[in-house]
C-alpha atoms as a PDB file:
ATOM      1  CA  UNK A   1       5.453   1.331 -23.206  1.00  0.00           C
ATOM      2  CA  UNK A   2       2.629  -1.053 -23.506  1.00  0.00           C
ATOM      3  CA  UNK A   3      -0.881   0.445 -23.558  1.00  0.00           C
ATOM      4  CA  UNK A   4      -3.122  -2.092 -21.691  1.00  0.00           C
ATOM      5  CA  UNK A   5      -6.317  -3.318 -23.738  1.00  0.00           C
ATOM      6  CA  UNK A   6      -9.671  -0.733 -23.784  1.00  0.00           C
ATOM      7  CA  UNK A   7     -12.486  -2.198 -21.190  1.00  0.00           C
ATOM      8  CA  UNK A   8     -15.230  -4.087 -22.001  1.00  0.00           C
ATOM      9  CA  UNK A   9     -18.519  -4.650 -20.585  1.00  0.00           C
ATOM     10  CA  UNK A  10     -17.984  -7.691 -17.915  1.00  0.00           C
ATOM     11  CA  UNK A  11     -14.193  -6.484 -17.574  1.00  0.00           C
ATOM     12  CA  UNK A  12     -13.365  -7.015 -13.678  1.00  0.00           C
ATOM     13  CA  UNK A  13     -12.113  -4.436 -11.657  1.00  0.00           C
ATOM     14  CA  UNK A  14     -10.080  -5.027  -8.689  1.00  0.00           C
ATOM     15  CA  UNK A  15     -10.074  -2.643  -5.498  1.00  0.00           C
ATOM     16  CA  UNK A  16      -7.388  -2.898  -2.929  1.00  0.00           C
ATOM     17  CA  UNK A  17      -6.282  -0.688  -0.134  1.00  0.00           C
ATOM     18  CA  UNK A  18      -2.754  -0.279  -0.738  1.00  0.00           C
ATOM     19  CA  UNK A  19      -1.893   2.228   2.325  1.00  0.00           C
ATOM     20  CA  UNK A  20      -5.067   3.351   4.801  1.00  0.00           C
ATOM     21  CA  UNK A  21      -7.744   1.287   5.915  1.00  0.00           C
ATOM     22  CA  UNK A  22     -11.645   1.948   4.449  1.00  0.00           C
ATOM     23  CA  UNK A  23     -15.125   0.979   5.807  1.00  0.00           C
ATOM     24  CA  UNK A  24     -17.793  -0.731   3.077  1.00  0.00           C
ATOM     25  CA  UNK A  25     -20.186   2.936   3.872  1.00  0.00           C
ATOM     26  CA  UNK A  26     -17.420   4.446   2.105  1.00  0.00           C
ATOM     27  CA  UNK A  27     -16.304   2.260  -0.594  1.00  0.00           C
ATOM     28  CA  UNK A  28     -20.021   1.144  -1.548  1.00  0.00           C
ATOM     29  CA  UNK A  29     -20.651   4.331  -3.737  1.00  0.00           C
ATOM     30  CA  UNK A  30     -17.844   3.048  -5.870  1.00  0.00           C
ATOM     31  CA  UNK A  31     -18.646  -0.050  -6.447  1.00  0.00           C
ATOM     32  CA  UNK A  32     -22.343   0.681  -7.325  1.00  0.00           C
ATOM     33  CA  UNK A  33     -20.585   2.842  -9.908  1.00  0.00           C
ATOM     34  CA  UNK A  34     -18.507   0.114 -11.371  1.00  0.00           C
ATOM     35  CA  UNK A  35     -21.368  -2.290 -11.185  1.00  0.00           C
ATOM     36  CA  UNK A  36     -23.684   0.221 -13.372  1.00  0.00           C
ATOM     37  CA  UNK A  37     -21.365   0.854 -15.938  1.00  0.00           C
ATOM     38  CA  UNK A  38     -21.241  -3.263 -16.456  1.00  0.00           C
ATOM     39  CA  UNK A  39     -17.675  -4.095 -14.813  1.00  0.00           C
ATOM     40  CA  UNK A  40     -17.380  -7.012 -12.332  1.00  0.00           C
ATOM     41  CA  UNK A  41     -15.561  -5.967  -8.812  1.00  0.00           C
ATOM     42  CA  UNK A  42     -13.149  -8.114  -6.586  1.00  0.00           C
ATOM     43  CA  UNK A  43     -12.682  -6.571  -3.954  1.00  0.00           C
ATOM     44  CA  UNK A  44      -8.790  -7.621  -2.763  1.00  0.00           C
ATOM     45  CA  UNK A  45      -8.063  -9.907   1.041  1.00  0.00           C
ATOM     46  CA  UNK A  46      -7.108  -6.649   2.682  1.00  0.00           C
ATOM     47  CA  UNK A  47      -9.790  -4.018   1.845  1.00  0.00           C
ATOM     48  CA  UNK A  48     -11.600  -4.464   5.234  1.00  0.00           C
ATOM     49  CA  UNK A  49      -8.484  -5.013   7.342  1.00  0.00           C
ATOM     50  CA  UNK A  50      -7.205  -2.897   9.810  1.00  0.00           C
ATOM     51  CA  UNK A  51      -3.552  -2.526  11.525  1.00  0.00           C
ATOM     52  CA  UNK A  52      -3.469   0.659  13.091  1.00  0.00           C
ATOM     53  CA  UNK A  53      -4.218   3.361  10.254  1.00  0.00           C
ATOM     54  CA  UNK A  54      -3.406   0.985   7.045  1.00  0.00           C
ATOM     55  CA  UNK A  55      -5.739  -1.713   5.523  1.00  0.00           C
ATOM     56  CA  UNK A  56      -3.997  -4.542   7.034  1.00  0.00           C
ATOM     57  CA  UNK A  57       0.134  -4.957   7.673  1.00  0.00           C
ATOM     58  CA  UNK A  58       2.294  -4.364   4.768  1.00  0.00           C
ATOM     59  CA  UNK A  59       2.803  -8.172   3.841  1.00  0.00           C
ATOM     60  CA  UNK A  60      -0.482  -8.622   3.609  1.00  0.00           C
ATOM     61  CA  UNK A  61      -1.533  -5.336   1.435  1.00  0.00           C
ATOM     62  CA  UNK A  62       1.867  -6.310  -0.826  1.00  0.00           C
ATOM     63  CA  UNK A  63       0.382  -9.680  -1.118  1.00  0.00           C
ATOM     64  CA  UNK A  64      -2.874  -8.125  -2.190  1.00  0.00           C
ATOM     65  CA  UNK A  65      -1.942  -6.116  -4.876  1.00  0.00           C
ATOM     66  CA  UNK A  66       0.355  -8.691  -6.233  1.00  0.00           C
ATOM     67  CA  UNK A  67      -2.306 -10.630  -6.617  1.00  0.00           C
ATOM     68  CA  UNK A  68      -4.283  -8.181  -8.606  1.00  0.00           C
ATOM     69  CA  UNK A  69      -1.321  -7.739 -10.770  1.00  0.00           C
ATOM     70  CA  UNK A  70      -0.964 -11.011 -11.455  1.00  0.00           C
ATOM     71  CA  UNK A  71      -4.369 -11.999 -11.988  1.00  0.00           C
ATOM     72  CA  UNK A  72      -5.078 -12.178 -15.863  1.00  0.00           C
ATOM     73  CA  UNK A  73      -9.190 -11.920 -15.179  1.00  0.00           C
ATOM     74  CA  UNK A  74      -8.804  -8.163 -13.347  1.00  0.00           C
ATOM     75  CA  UNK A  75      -8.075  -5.545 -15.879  1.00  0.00           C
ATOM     76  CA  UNK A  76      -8.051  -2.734 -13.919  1.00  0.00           C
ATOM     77  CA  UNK A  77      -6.935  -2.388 -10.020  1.00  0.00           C
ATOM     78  CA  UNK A  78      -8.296   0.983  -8.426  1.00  0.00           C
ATOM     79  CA  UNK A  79      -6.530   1.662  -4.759  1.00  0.00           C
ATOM     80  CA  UNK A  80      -9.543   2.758  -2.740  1.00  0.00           C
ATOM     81  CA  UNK A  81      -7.042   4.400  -0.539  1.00  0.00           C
ATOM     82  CA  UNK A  82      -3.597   5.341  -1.420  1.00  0.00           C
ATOM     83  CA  UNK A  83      -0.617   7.334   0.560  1.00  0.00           C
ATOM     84  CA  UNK A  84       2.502   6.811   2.306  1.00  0.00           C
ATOM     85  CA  UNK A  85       1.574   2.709   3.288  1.00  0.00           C
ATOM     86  CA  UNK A  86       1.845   2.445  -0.387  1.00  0.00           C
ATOM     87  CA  UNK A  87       5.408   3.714  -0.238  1.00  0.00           C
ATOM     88  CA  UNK A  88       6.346   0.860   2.570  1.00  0.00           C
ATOM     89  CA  UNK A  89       5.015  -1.865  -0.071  1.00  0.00           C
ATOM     90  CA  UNK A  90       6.035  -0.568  -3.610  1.00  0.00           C
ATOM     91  CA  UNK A  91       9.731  -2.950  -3.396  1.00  0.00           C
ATOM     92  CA  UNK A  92       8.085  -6.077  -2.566  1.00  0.00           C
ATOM     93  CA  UNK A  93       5.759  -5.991  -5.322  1.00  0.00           C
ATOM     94  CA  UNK A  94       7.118  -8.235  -8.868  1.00  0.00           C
ATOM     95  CA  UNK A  95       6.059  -5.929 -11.926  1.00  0.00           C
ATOM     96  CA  UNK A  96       7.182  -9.125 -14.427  1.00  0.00           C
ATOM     97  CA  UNK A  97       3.813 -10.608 -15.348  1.00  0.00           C
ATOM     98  CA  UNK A  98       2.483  -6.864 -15.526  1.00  0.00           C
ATOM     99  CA  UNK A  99       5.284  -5.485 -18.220  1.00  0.00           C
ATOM    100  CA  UNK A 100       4.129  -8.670 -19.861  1.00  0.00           C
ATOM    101  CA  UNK A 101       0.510  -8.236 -19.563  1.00  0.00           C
ATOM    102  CA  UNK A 102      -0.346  -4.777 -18.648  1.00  0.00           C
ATOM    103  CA  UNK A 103      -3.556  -3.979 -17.085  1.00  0.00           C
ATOM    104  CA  UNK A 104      -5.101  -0.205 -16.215  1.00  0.00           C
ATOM    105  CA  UNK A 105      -4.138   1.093 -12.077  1.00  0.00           C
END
């Protein structure tokens, strides 16, 4: 198993909503967090979304994270909400850039 690199100060971290929808009240205490300890955030396309109870429909929160995965700047994705819409996306997501460069979830 490869350990992914230790964080540095200006590291980016990446939040997506991989399952249930989240409002910016709730998520905003996190991300003041991860700005005062001197990351970056990106927050992902579907964060905001809704489709019924999930963050946006499941192409578009696969899409997402895939995109965090792939993305050599993020070095750490956080799921500001989890749970069973994460279970509907896990297939469609392509772990080959991440065995190759592994990054902190």
């Amino acid at each position: 198993m490869k350990t992914p690199p230790s964080l540095k100060k200006g590291d980016i971290i990446g939040i997506v909503c991989t399952a249930r929808k989240i409002d910016m009240k709730d998520l905003q205490p996190a991300i003041d967090m991860i700005d005062s300890w001197g990351f970056g955030v990106v927050l992902g396309k579907s964060v905001f979304m809704e489709e019924h109870q999930f963050a946006g429909d499941d192409k578009t929160r696969a899409e997402d994270f895939q995109d965090m995965l792939d993305n050599k700047n993020i070095k750490v994705i956080i799921a500001a909400r989890g749970g069973y819409g994460t279970v509907r996306i896990i297939d469609k997501l392509n772990f080959k850039k991440f065995k190759k460069y592994p990054k902190w979830l």
